[in-house]
Protein backbone atom coordinates (compact mmCIF):
# COMPACT_ATOMS: atom_id res chain seq x y z
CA UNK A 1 -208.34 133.23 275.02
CA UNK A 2 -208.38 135.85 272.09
CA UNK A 3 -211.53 135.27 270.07
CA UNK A 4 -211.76 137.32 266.14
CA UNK A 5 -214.84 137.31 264.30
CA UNK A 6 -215.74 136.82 260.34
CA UNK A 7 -218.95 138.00 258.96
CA UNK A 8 -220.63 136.24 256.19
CA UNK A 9 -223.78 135.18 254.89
CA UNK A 10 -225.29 132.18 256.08
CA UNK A 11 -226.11 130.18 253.63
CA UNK A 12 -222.16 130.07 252.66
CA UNK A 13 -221.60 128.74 257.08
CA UNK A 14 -224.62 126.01 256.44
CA UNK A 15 -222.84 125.57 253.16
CA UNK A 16 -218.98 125.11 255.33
CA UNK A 17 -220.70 122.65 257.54
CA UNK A 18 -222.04 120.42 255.41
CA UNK A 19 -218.68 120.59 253.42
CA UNK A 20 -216.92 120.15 257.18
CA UNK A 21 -214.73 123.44 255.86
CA UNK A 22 -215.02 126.92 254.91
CA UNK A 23 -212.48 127.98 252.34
CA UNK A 24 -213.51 131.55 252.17
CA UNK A 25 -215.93 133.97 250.82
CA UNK A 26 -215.85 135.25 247.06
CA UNK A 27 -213.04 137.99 248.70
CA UNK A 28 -211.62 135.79 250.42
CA UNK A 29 -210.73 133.02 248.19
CA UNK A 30 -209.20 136.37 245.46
CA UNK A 31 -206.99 137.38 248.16
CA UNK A 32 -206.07 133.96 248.91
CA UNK A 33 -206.45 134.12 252.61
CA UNK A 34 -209.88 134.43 254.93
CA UNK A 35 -210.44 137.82 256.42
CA UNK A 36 -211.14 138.37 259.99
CA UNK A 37 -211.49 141.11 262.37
CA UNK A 38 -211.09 141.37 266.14
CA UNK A 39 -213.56 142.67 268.39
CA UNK A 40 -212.14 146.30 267.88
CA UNK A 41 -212.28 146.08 264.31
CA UNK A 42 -215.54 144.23 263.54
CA UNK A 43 -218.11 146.64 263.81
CA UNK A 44 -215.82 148.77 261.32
CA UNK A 45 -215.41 146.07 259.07
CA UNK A 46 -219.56 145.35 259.04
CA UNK A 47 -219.85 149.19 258.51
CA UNK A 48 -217.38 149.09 254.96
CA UNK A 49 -217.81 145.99 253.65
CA UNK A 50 -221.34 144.89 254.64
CA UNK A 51 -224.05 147.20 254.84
CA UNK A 52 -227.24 146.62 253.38
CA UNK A 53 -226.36 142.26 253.06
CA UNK A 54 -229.18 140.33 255.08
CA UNK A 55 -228.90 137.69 256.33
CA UNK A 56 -225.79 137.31 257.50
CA UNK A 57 -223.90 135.71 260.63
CA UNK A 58 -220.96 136.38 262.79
CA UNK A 59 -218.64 133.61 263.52
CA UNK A 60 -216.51 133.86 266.79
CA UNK A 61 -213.23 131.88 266.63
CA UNK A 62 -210.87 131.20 268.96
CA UNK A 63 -207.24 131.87 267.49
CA UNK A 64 -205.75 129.18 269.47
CA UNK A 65 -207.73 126.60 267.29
CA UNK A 66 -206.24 128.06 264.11
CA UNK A 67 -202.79 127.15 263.94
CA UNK A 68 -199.73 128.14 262.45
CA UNK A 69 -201.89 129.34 259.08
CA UNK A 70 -202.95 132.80 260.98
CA UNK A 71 -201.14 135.69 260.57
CA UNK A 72 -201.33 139.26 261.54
CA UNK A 73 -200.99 141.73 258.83
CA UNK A 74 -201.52 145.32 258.54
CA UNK A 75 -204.33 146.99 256.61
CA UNK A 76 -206.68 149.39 257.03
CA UNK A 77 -205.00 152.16 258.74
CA UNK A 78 -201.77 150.03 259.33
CA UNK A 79 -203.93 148.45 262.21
CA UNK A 80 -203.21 144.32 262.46
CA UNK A 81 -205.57 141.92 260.91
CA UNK A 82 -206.03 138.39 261.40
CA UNK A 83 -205.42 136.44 258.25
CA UNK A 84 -205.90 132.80 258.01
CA UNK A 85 -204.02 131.24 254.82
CA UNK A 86 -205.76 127.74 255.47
CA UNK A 87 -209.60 126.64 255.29
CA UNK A 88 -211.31 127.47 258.66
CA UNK A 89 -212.78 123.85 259.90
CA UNK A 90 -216.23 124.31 261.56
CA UNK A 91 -214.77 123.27 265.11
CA UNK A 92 -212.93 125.92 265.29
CA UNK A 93 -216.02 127.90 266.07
CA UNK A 94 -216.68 129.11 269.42
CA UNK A 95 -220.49 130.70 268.59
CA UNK A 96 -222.30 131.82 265.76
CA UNK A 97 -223.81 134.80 266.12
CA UNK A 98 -226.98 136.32 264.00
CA UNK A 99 -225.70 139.86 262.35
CA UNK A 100 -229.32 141.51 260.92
CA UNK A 101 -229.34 144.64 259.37
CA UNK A 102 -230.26 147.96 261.82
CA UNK A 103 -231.83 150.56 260.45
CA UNK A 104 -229.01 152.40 258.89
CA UNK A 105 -228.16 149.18 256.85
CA UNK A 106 -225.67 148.30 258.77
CA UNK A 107 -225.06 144.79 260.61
CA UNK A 108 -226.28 144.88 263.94
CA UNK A 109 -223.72 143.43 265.98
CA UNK A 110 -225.64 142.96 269.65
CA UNK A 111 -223.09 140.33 270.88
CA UNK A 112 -220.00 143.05 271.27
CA UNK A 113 -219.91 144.48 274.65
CA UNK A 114 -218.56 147.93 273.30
CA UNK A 115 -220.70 150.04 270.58
């Protein structure tokens, strides 16, 4: 199983469950796609685009659940993304994992088994 991981804040996953779907953050829903990262990348990704946000949560996905909407795409550094062009239904979550801020402002992600 390959598992990717999409940080946001967690009012918008209460928010997805109620709605039984999550069609993206603000960035997300510009870009027209949801942005993930894999374990390799997510720490990286919480460093850029989310320091100093509390309250936030990690969701851990399994791709297989995703379907034919998730592509792999390069960006930063020409390294592959996950991109899912399709809402992300609330099943498709493996865990959901609390993300609070260290003291550098940056996500603490305590669920990775690498630094």
């Amino acid at each position: 199983m390959t598992t990717i991981y999409k940080i946001l804040r967690r009012e918008e996953w209460l928010d997805a469950q109620k709605a039984g779907t999550f069609a993206g953050s603000d960035i997300d829903r510009r870009d027209g796609y949801i942005h993930f990262s894999t374990a390799a990348q997510v720490l990286e990704t919480a460093r850029r685009h989310f320091r100093e946000q509390s309250d936030l949560v990690v969701l851990e996905i399994d791709v297989a659940r995703l379907g034919p909407g998730l592509a792999w795409e390069p960006s930063r550094g020409g390294a592959l993304f996950p991109h899912l062009y399709a809402s992300l239904a609330p099943e498709s979550v493996l865990r959901v994992h609390p993300a609070p801020l260290g003291a550098d402002g940056v996500p603490v992600l305590e669920f990775l088994d690498h630094p």
